[in-house]
Protein backbone atom coordinates (compact mmCIF):
# COMPACT_ATOMS: atom_id res chain seq x y z
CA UNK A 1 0.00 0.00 0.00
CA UNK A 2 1.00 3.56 -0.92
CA UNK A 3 -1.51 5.79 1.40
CA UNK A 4 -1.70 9.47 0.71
CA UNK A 5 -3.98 11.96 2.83
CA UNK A 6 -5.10 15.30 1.39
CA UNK A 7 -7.59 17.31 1.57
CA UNK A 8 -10.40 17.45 -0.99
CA UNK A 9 -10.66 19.09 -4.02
CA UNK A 10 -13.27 18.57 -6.78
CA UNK A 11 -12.03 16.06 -9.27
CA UNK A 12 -12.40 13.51 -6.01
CA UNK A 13 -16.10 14.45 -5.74
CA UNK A 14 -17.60 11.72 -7.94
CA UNK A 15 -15.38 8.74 -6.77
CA UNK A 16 -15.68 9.80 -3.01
CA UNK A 17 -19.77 9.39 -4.29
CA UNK A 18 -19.50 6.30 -4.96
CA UNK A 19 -17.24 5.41 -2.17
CA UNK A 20 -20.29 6.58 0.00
CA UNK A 21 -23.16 5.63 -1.99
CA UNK A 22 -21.88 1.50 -1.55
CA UNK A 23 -20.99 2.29 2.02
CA UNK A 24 -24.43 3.26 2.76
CA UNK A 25 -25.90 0.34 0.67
CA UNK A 26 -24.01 -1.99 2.32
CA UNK A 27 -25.05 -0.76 5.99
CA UNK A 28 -28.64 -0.54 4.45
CA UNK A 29 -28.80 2.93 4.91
CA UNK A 30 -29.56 3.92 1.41
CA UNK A 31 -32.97 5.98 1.74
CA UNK A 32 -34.18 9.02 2.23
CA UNK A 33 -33.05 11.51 4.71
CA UNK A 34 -28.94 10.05 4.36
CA UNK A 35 -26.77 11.71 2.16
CA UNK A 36 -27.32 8.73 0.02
CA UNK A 37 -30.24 10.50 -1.44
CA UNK A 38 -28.62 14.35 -1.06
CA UNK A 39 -27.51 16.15 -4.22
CA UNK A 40 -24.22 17.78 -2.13
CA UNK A 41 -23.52 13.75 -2.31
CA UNK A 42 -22.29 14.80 -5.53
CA UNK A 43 -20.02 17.89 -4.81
CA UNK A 44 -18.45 17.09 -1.49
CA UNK A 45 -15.56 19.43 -2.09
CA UNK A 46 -17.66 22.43 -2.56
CA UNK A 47 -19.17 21.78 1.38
CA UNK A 48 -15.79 22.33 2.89
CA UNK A 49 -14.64 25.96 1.46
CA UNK A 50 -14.88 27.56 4.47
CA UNK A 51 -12.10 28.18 6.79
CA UNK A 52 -12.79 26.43 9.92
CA UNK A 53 -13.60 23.41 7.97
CA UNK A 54 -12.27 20.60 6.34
CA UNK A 55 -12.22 17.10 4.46
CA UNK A 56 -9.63 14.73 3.69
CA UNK A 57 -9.65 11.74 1.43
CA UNK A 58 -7.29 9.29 1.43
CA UNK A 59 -5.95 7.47 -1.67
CA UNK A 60 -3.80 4.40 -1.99
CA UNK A 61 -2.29 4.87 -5.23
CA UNK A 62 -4.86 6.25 -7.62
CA UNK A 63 -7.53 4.52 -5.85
CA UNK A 64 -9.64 6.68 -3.85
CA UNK A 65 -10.68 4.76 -0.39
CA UNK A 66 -12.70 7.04 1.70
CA UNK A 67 -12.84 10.21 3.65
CA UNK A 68 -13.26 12.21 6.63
CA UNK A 69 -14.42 15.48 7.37
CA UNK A 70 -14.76 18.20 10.42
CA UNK A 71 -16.39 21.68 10.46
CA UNK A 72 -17.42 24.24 13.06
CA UNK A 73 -21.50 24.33 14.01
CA UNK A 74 -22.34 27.84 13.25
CA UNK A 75 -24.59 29.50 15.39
CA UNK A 76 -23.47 28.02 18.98
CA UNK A 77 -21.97 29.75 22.45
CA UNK A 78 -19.18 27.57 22.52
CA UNK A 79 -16.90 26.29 19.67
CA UNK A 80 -18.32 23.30 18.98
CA UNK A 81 -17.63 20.81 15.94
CA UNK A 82 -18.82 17.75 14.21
CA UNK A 83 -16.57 14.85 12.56
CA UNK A 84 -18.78 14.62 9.87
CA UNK A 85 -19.17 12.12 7.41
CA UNK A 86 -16.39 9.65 7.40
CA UNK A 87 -16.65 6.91 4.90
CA UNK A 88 -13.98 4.07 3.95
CA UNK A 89 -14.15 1.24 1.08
CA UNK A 90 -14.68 -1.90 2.94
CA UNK A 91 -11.08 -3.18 2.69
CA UNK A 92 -9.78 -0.32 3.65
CA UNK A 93 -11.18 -0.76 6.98
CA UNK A 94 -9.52 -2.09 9.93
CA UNK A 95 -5.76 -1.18 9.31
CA UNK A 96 -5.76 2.40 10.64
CA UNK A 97 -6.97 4.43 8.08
CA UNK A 98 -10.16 5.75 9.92
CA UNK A 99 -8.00 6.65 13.15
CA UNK A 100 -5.58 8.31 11.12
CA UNK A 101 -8.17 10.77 9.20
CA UNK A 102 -9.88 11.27 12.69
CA UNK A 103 -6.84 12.60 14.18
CA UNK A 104 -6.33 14.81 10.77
CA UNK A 105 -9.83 15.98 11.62
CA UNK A 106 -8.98 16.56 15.13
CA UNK A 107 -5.94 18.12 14.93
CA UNK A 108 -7.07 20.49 12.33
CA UNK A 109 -10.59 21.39 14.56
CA UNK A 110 -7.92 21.99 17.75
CA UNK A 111 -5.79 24.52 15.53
CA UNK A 112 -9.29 26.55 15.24
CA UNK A 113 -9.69 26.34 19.12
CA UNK A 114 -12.19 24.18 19.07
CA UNK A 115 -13.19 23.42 22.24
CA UNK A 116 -16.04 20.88 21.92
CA UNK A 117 -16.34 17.93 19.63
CA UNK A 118 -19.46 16.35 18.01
CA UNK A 119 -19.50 12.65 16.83
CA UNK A 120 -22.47 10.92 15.48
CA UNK A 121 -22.97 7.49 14.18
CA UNK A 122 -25.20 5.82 11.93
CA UNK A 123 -27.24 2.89 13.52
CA UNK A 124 -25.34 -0.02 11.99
């Protein structure tokens, strides 16, 4: 393996789709109300412009195998953020590469004094 991390940039949006599109299948969570069935599915890159917020994907080669993202809640007392939508191909799971673009995420969301953290998972 030859892993890379980076952060996003448009000509990644439609592999990181399907990346996340047969994620979500194979948890069963392709419906409504997912990003499975969300048009910014499509144009990931364009969601994380902002400067206290980011997404990285991670290649192995020229194979794209996932991503992670982070990015401050707007609108709250405190500096809150959310890991947000972290998706890996199914063999690249289990050998590190979701830890590692979680502490990418972190480390960036601690640079922008971010002082609480928001995790959510999907049921499955």
């Amino acid at each position: 393996m030859s892993i890379v991390y980076r952060t996003i940039v448009p000509s990644d949006d439609p592999a990181l789709a399907e990346v996340i599109k047969k994620s979500l299948e194979d948890q069963g969570n392709n419906k409504p109300g997912t990003i499975y069935a969300d048009p910014q599915l499509y144009k990931m890159s364009s969601g994380y412009t902002s400067p206290d917020s980011i997404y990285y994907v991670v290649y192995d080669r020229e194979e794209l195998l996932g991503g992670c993202g982070i990015a401050r809640i707007p609108n709250q007392k405190e500096n809150y953020c959310e890991l947000q939508r972290m998706f890996l191909k199914k063999e690249a799971r289990g050998k590190g590469i979701g830890a590692e673009l979680m502490k990418l995420c972190l480390d960036f969301a601690k640079k922008q004094d971010t002082i609480w953290f928001i995790l959510k998972r999907s049921a499955t």
